[in-house]
C-alpha atoms as a PDB file:
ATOM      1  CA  UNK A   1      89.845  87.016  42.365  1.00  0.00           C
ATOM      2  CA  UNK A   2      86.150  86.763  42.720  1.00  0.00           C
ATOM      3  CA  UNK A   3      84.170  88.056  38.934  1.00  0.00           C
ATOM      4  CA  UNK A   4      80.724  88.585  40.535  1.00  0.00           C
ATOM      5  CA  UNK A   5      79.486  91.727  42.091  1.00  0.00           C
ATOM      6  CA  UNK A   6      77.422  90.925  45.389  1.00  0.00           C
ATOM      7  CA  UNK A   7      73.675  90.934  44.771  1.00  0.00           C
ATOM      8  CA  UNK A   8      73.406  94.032  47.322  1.00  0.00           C
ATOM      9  CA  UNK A   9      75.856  95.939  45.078  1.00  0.00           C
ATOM     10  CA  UNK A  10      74.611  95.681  41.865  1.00  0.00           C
ATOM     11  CA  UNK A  11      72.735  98.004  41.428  1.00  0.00           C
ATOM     12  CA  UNK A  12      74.797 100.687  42.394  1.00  0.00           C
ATOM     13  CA  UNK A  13      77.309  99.179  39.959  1.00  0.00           C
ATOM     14  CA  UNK A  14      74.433  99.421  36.751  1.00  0.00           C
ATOM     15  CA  UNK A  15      73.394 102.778  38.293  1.00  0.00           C
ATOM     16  CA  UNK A  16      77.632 103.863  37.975  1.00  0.00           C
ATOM     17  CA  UNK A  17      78.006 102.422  34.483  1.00  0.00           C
ATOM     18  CA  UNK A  18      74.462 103.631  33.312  1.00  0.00           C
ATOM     19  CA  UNK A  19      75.680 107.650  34.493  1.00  0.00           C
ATOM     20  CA  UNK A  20      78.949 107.366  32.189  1.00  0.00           C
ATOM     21  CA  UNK A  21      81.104 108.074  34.725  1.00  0.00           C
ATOM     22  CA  UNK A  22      83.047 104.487  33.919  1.00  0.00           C
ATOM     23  CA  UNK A  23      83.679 102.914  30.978  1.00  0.00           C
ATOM     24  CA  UNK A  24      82.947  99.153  32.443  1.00  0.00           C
ATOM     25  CA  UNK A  25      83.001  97.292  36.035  1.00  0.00           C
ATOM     26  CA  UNK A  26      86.457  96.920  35.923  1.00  0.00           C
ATOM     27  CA  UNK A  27      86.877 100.515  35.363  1.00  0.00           C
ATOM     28  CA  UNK A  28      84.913 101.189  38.596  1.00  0.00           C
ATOM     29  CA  UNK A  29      86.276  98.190  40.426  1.00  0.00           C
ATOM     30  CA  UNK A  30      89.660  99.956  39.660  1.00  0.00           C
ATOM     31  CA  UNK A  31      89.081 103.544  40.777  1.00  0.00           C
ATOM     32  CA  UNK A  32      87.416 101.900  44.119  1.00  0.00           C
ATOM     33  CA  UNK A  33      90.262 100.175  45.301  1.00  0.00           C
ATOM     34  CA  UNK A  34      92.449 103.037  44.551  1.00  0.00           C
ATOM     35  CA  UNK A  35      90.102 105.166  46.902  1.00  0.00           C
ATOM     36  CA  UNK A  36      90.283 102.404  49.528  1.00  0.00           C
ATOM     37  CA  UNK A  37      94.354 102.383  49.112  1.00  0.00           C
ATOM     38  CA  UNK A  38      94.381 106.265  49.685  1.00  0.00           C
ATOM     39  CA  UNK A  39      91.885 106.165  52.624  1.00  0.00           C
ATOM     40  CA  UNK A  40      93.935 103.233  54.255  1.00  0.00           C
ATOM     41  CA  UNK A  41      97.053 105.385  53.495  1.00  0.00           C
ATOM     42  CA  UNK A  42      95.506 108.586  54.966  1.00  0.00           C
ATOM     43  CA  UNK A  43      94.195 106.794  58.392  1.00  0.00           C
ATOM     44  CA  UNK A  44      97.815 105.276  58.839  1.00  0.00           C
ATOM     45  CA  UNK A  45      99.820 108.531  58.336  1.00  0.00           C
ATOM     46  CA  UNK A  46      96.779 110.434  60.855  1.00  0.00           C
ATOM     47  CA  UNK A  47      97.426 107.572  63.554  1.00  0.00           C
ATOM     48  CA  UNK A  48     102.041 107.421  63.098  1.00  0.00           C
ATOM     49  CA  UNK A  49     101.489 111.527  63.452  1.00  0.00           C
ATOM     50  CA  UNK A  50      98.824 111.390  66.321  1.00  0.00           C
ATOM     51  CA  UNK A  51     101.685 108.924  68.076  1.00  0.00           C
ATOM     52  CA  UNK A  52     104.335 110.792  67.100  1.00  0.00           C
ATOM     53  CA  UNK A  53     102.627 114.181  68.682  1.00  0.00           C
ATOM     54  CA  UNK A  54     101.573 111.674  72.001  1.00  0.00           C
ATOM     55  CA  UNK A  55     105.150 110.676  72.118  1.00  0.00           C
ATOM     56  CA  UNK A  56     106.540 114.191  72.235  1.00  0.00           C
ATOM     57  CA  UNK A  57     104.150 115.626  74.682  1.00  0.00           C
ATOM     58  CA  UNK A  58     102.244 117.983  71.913  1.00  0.00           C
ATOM     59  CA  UNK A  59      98.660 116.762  73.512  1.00  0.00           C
ATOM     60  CA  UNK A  60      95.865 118.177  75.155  1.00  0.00           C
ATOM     61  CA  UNK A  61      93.712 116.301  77.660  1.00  0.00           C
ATOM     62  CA  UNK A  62      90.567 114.762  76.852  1.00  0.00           C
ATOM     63  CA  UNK A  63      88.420 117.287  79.696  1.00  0.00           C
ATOM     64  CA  UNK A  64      90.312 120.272  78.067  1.00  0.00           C
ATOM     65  CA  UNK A  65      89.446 119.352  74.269  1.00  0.00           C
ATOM     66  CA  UNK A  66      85.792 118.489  75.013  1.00  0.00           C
ATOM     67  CA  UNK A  67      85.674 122.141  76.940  1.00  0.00           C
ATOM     68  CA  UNK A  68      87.264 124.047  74.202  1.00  0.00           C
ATOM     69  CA  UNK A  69      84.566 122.024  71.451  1.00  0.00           C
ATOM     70  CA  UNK A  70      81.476 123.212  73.872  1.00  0.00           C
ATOM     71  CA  UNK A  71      83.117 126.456  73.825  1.00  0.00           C
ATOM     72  CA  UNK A  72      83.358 126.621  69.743  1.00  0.00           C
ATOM     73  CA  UNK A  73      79.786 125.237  69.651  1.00  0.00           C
ATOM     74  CA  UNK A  74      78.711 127.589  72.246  1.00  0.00           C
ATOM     75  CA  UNK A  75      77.327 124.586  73.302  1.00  0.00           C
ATOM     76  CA  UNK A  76      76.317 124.401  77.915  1.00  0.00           C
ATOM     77  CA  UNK A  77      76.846 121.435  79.768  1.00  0.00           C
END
């Protein structure tokens, strides 16, 4: 595993460490890719539902949706 920080991201790292809100880069490094896991978790369960709903007919078509959004947004063509 790589033990540098890209130039382009170091100074968000000092800026993290500097506010106290970790206790060192592995700390941070840690609670990032924990983040990343959930977020990769959360996109996978949205997409095997959004199948799942495709799959048993519980859609609406694309015209329909954008109509109903303008309508929300009291937004005119």
């Amino acid at each position: 595993m790589p033990d540098t920080i890209p130039e382009d991201l170091q100074q968000f790292v000092n800026n993290e460490l500097a506010s106290g809100h970790y206790r060192s880069t592995r700390d941070l490094l840690v609670e990032s890719l924990r983040l990343l896991q959930r977020d990769r978790t959360e996109a996978v369960e949205g997409i095997r539902a959004g199948l799942q709903n495709f799959e048993t007919g519980r859609f609406q078509p694309l015209d329909e949706a954008f109509a109903d959004l303008r309508q929300e947004l009291g937004a005119t063509e």
